[in-house]
PDB file of N, CA and C in Angstrom:
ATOM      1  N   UNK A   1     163.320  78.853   4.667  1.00  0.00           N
ATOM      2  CA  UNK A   1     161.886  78.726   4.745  1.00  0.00           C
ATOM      3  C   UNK A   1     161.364  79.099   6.134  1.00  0.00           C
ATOM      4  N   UNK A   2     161.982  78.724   6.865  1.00  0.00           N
ATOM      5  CA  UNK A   2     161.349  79.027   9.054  1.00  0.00           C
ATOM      6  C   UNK A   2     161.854  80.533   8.797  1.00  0.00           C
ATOM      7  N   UNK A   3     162.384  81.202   8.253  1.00  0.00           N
ATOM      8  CA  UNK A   3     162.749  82.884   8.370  1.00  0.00           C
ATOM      9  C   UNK A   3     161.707  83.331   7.607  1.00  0.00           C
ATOM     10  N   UNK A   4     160.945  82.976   6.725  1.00  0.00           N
ATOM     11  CA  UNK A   4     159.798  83.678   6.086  1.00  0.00           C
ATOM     12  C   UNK A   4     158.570  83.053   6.884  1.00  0.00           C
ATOM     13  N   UNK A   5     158.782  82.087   7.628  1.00  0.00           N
ATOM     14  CA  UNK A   5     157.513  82.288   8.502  1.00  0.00           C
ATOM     15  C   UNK A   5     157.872  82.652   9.785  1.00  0.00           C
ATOM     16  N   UNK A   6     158.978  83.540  10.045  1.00  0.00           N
ATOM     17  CA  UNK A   6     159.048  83.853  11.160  1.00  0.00           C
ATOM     18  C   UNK A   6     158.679  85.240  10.802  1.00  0.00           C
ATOM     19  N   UNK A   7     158.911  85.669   9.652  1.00  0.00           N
ATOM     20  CA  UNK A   7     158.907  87.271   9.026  1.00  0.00           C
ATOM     21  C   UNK A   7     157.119  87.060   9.103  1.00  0.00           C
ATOM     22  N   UNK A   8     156.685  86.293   8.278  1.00  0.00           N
ATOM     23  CA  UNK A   8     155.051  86.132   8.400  1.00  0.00           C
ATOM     24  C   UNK A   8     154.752  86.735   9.672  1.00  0.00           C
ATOM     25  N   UNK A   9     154.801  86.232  10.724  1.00  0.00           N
ATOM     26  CA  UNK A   9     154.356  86.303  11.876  1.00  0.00           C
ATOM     27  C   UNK A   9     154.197  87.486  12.432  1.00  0.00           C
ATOM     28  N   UNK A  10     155.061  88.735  12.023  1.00  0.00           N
ATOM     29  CA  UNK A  10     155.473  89.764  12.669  1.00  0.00           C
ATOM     30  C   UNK A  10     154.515  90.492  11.911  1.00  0.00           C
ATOM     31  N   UNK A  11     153.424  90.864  11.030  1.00  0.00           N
ATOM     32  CA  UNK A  11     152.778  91.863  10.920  1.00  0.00           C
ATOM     33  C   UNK A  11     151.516  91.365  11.498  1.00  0.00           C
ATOM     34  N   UNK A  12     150.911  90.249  11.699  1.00  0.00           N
ATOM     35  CA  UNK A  12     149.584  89.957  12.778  1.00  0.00           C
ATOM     36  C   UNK A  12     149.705  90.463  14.143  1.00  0.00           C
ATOM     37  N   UNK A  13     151.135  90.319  14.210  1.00  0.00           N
ATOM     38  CA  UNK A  13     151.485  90.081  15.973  1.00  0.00           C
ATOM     39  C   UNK A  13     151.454  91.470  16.583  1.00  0.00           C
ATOM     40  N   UNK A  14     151.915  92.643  15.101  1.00  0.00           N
ATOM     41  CA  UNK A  14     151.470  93.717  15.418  1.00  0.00           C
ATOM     42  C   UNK A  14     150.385  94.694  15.259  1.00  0.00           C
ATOM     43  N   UNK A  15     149.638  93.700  14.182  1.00  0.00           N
ATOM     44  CA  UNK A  15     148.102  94.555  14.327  1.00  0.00           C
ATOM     45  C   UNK A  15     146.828  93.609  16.014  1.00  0.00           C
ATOM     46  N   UNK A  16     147.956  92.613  16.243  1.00  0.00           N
ATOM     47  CA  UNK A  16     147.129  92.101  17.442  1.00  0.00           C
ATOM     48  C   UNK A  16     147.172  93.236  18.571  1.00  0.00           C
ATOM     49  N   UNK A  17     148.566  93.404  18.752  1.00  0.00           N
ATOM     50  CA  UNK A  17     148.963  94.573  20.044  1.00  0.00           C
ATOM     51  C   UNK A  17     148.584  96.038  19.872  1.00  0.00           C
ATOM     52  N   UNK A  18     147.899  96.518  18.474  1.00  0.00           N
ATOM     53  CA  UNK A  18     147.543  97.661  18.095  1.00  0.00           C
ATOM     54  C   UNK A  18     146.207  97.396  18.773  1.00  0.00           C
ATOM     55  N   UNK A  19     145.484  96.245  18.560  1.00  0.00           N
ATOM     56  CA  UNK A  19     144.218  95.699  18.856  1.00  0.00           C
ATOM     57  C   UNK A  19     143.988  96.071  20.517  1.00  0.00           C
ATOM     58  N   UNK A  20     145.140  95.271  20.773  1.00  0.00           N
ATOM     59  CA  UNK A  20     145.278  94.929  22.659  1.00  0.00           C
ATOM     60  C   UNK A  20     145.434  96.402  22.979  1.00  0.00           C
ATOM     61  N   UNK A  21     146.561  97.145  22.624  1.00  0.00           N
ATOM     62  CA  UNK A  21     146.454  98.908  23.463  1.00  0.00           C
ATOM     63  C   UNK A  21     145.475  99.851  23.156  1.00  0.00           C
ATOM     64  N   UNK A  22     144.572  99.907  21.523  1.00  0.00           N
ATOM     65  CA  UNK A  22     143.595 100.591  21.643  1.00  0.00           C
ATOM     66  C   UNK A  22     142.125 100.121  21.062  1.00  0.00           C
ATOM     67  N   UNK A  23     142.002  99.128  21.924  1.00  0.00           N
ATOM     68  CA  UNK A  23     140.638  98.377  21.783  1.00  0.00           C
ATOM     69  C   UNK A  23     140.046  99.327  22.497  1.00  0.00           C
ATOM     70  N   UNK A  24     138.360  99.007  21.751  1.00  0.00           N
ATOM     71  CA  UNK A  24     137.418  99.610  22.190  1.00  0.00           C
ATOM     72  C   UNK A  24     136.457  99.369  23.900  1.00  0.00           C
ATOM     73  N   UNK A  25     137.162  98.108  24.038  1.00  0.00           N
ATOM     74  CA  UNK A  25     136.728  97.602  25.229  1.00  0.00           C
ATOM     75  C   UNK A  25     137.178  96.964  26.144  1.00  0.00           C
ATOM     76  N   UNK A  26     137.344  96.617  27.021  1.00  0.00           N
ATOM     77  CA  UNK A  26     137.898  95.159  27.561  1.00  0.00           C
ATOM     78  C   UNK A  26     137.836  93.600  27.149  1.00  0.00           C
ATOM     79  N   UNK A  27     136.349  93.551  26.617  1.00  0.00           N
ATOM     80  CA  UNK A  27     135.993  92.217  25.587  1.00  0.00           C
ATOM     81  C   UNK A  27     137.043  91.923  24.216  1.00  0.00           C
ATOM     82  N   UNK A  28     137.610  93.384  23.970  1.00  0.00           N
ATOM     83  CA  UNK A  28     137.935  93.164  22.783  1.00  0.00           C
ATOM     84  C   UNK A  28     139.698  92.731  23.042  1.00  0.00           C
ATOM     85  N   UNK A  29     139.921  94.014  24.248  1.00  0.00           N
ATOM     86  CA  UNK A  29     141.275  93.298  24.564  1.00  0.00           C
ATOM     87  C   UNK A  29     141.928  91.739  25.133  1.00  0.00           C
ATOM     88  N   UNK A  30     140.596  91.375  25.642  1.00  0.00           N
ATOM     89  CA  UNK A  30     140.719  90.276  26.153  1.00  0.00           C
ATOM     90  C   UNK A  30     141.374  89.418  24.849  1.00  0.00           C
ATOM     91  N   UNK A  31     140.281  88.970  23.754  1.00  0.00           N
ATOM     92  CA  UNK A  31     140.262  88.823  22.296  1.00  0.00           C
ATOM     93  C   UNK A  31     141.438  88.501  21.896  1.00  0.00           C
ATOM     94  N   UNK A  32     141.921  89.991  22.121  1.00  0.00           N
ATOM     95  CA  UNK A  32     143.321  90.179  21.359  1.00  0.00           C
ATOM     96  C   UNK A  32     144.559  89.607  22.258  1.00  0.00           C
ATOM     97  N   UNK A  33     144.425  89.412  23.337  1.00  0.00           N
ATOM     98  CA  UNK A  33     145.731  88.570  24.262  1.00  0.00           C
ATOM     99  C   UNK A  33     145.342  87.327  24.025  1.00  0.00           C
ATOM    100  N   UNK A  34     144.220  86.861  23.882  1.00  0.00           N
ATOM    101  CA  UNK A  34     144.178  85.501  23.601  1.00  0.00           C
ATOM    102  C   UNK A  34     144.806  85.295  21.909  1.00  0.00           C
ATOM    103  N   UNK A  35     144.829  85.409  21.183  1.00  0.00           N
ATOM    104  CA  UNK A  35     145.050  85.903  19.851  1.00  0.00           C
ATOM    105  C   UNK A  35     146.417  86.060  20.023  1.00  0.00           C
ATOM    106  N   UNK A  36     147.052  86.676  20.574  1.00  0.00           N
ATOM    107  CA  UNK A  36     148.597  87.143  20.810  1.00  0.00           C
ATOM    108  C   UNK A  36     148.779  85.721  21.232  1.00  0.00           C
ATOM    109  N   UNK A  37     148.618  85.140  22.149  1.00  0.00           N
ATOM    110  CA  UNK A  37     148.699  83.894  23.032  1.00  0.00           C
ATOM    111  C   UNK A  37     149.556  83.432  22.090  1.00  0.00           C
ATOM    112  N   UNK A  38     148.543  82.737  21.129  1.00  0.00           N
ATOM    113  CA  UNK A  38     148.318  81.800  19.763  1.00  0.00           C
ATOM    114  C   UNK A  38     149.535  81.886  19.142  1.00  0.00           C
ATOM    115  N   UNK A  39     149.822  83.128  18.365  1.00  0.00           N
ATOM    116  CA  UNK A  39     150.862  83.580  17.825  1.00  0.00           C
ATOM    117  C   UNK A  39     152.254  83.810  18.127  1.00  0.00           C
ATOM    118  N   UNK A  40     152.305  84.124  19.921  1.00  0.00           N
ATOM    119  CA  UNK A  40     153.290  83.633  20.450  1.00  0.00           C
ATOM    120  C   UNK A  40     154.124  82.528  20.228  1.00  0.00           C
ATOM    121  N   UNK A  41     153.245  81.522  20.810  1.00  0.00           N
ATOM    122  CA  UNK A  41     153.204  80.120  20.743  1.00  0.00           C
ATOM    123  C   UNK A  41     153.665  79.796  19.579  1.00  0.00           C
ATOM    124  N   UNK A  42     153.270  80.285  18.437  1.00  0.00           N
ATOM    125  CA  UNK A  42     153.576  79.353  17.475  1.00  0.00           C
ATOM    126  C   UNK A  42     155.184  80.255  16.772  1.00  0.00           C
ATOM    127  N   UNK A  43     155.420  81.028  17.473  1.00  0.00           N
ATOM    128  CA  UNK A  43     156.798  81.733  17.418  1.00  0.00           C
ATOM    129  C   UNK A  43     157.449  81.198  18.281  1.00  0.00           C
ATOM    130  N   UNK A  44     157.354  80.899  19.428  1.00  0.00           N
ATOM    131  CA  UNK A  44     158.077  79.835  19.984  1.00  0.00           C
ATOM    132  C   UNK A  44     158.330  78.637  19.595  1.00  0.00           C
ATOM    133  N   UNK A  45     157.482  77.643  19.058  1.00  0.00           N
ATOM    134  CA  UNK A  45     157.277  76.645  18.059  1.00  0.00           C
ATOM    135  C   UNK A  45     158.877  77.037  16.811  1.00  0.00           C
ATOM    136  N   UNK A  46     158.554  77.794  16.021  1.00  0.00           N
ATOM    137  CA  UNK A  46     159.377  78.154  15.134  1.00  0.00           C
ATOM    138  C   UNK A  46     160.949  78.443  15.414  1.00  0.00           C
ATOM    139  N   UNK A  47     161.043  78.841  16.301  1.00  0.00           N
ATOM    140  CA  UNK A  47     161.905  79.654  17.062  1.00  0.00           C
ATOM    141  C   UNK A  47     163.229  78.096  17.311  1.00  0.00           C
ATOM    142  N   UNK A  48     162.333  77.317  18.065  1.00  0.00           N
ATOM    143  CA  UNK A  48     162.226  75.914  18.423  1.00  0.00           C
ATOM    144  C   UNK A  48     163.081  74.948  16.968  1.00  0.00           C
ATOM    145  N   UNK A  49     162.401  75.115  15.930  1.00  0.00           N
ATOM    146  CA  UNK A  49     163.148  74.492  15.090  1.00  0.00           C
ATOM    147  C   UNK A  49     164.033  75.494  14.146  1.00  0.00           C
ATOM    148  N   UNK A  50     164.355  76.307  14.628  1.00  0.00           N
ATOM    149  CA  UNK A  50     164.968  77.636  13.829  1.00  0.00           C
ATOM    150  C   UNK A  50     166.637  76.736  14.491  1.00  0.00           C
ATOM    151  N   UNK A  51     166.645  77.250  15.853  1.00  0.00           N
ATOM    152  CA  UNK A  51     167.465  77.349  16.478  1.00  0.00           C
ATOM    153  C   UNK A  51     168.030  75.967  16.746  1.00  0.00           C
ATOM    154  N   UNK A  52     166.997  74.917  16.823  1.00  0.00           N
ATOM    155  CA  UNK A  52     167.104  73.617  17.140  1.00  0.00           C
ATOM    156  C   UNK A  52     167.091  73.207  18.361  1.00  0.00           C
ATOM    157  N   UNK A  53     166.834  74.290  19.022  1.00  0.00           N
ATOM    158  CA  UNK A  53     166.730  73.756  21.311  1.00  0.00           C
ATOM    159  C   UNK A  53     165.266  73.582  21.308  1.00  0.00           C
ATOM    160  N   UNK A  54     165.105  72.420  22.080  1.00  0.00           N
ATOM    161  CA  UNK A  54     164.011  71.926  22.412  1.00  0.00           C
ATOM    162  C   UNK A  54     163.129  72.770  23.703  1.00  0.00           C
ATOM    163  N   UNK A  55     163.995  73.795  24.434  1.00  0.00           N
ATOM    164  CA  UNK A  55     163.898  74.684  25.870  1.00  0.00           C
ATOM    165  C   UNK A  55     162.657  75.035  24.860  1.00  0.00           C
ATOM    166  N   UNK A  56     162.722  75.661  24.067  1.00  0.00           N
ATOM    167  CA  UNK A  56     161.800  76.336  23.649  1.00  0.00           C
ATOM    168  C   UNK A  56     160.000  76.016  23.220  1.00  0.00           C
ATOM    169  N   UNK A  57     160.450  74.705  23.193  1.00  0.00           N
ATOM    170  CA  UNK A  57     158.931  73.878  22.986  1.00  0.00           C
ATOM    171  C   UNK A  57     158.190  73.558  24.499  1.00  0.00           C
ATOM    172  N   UNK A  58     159.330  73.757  25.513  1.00  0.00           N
ATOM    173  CA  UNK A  58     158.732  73.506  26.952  1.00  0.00           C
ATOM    174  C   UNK A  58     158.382  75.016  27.457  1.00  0.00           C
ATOM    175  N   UNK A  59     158.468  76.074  26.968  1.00  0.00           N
ATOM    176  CA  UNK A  59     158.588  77.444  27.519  1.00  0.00           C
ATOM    177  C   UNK A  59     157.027  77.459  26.582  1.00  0.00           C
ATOM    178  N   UNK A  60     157.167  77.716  25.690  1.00  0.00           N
ATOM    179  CA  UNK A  60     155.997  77.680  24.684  1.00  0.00           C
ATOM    180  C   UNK A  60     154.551  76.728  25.471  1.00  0.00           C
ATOM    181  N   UNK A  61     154.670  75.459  25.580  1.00  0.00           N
ATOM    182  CA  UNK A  61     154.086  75.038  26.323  1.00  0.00           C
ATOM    183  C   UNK A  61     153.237  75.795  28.058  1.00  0.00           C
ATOM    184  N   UNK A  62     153.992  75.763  28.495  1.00  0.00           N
ATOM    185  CA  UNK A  62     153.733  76.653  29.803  1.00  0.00           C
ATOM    186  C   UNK A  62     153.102  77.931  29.649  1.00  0.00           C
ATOM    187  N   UNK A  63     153.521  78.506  28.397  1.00  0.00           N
ATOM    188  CA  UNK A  63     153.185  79.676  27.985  1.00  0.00           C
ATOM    189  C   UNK A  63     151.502  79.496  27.797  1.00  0.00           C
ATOM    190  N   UNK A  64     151.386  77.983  27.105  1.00  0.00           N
ATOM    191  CA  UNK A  64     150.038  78.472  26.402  1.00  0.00           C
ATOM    192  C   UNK A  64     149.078  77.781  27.729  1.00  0.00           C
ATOM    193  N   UNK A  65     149.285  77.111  28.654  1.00  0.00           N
ATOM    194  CA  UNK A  65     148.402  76.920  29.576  1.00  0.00           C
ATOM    195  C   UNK A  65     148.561  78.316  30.859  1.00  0.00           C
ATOM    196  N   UNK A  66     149.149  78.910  30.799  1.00  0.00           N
ATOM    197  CA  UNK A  66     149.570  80.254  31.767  1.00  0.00           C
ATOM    198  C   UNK A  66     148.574  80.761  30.680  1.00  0.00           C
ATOM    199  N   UNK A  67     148.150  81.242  29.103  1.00  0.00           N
ATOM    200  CA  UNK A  67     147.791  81.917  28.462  1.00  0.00           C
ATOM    201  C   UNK A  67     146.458  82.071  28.980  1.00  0.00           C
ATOM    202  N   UNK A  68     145.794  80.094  28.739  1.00  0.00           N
ATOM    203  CA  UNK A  68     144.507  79.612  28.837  1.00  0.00           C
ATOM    204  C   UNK A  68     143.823  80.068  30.058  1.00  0.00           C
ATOM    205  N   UNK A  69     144.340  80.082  31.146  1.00  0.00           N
ATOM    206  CA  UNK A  69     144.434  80.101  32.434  1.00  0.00           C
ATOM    207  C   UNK A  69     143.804  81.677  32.459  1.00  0.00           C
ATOM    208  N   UNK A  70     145.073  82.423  32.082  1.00  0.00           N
ATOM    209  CA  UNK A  70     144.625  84.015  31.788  1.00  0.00           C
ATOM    210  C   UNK A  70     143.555  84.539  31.409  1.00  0.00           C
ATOM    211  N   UNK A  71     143.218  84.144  30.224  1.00  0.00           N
ATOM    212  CA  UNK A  71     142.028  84.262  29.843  1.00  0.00           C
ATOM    213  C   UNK A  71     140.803  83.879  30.075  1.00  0.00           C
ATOM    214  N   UNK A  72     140.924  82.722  30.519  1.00  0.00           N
ATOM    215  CA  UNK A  72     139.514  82.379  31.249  1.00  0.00           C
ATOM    216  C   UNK A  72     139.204  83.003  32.653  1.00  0.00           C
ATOM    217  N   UNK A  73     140.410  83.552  33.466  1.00  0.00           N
ATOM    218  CA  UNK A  73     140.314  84.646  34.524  1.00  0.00           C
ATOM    219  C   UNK A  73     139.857  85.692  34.109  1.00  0.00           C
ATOM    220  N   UNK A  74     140.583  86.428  33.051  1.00  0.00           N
ATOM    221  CA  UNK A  74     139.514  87.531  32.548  1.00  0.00           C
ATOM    222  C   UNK A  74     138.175  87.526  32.524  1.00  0.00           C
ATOM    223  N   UNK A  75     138.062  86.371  31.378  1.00  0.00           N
ATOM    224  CA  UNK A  75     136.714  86.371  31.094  1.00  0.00           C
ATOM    225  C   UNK A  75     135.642  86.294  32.262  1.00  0.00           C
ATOM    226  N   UNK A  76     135.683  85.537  33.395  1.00  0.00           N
ATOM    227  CA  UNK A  76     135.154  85.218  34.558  1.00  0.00           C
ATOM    228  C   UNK A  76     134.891  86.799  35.374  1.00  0.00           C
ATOM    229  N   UNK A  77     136.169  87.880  35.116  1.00  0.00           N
ATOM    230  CA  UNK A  77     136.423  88.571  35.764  1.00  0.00           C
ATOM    231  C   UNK A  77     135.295  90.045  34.829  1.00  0.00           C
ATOM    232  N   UNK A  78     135.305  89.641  33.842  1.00  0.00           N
ATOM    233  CA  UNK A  78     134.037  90.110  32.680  1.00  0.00           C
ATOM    234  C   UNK A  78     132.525  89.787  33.161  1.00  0.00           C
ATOM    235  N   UNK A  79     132.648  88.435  33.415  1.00  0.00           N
ATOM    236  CA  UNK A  79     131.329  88.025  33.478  1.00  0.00           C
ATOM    237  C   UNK A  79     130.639  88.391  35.182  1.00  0.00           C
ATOM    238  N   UNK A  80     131.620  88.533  35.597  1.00  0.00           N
ATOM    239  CA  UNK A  80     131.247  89.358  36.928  1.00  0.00           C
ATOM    240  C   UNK A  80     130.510  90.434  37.197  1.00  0.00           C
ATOM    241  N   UNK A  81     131.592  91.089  36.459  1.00  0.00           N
ATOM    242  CA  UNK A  81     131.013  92.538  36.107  1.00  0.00           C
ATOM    243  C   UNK A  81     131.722  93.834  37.391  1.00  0.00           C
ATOM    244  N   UNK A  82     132.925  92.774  38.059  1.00  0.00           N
ATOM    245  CA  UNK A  82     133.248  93.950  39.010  1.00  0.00           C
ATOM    246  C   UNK A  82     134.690  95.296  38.405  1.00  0.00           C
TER     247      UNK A  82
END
């Protein structure tokens, strides 16, 4: 059952990064790394009880506040306008 939602995962993850390399904008790429973030995360999550190491729920973690972090730099870095 965790191998068909790990298989799930893999066709969003690649219309996200189709999103992220030929977005129409920067707004949109932004979008789409936040979006990737998500999906990461919850592949790490999976990954996590696939394998059964817990490393992976603390990497995942870090991941998604490094993500949050990211993105709200962007966005700031958007709303600037430089």
């Amino acid at each position: 059952m965790l191998t068909l939602f790990l298989l799930l995962l893999v066709p969003p993850i690649l219309m996200i990064l189709w999103r992220f390399f030929r977005g129409p904008d920067a707004a949109n790429r932004i979008l789409a790394l936040d979006a990737l973030t998500i999906l990461v995360i919850a592949l790490l999550a999976l990954l996590a009880l696939f394998f059964g190491r817990s490393i992976y729920l603390d990497v995942a973690l870090v991941f998604a506040m490094v993500g949050f972090a990211g993105v709200i730099l962007f966005g700031r870095f958007l709303e600037k306008g430089v």
